[in-house]
Protein backbone atom coordinates (compact mmCIF):
# COMPACT_ATOMS: atom_id res chain seq x y z
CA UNK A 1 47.09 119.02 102.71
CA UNK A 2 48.17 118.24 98.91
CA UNK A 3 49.79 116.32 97.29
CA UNK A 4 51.94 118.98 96.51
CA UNK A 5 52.26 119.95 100.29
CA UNK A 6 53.73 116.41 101.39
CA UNK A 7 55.61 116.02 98.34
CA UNK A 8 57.00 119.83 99.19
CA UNK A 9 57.73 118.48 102.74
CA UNK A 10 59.54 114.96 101.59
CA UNK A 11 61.80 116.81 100.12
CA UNK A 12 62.72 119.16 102.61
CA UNK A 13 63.03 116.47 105.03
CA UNK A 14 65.55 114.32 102.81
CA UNK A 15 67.79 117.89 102.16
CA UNK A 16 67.34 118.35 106.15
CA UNK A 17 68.79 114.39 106.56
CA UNK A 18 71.32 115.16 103.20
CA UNK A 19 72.64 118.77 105.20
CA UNK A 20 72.91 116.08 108.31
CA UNK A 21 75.12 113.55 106.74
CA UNK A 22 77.37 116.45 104.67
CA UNK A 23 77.76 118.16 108.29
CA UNK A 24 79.03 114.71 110.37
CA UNK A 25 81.08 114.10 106.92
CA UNK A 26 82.71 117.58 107.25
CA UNK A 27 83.13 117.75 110.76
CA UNK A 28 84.90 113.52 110.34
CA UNK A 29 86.75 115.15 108.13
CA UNK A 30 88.24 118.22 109.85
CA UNK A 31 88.98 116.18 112.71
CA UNK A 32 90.93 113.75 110.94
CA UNK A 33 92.99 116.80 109.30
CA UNK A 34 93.71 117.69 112.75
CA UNK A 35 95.00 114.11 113.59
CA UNK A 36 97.11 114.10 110.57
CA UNK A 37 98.79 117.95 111.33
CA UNK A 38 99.45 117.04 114.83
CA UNK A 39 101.33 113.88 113.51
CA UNK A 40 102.89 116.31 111.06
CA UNK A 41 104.10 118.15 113.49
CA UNK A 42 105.36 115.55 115.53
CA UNK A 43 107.32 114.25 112.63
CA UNK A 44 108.78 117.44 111.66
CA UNK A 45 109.97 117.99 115.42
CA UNK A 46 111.50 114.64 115.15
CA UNK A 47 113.61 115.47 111.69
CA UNK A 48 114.46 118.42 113.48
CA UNK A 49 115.99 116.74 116.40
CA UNK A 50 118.04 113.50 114.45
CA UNK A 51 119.19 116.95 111.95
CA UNK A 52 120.91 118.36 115.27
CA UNK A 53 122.02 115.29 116.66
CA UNK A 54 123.45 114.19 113.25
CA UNK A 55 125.19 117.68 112.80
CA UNK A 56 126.49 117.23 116.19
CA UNK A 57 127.76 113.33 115.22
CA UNK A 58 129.38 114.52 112.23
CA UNK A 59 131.49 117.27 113.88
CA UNK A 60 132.46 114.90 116.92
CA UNK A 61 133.86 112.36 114.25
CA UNK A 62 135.96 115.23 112.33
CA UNK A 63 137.44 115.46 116.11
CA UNK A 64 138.00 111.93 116.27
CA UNK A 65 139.37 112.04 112.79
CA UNK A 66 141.33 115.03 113.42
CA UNK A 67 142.86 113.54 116.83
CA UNK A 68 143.43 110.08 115.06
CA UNK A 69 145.77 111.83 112.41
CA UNK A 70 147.31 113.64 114.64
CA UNK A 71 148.54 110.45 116.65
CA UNK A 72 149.44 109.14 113.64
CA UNK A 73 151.35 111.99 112.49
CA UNK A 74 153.09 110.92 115.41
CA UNK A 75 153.77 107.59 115.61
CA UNK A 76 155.02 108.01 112.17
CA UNK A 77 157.60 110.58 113.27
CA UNK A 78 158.64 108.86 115.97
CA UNK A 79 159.37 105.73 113.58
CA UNK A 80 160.90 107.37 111.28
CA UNK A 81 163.43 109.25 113.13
C-alpha cells in the first residue's frame, strides 16, 4: 500500500462517518417534524372544537337576550297600563 492508497481510504472512511452523522441528523430531524404536525394537528382539532362551542355560546345568549327582552317588554306593559 501507498501513501496514496491510505490517504485514498482516510478519506473515504471520514465521508462514510460524515454520510453517518447527515443520516441520524436527517432522520432526528424528520421525526421531530412528525412530533410537531401531530401537535399541529391536535391544536387545530382543538380551535375547531372551542369555534363550535363558541358559535353555539353565542347563539344560546341571543336566546337569553331575546327571552330577557321579551320579559321586559312585559313587565313594562304591565306597569304601564
Amino acid at each position: 500500500m501507498t501513501i496514496h492508497d491510505t490517504n485514498f481510504k482516510d478519506i473515504i472512511q471520514e465521508y462514510k462517518d460524515q454520510i453517518r452523522i447527515l443520516k441520524d441528523e436527517v432522520s432526528e430531524l424528520q421525526s421531530s417534524c412528525k412530533s410537531k404536525d401531530s401537535a399541529l394537528k391536535r391544536t387545530t382539532q382543538k380551535l375547531e372544537n372551542v369555534t363550535t362551542d363558541l358559535a353555539q355560546s353565542n347563539e344560546e345568549l341571543k336566546k337569553v337576550e331575546a327571552t330577557l327582552k321579551e320579559k321586559i317588554t312585559g313587565i313594562k306593559s304591565t306597569i304601564i297600563k
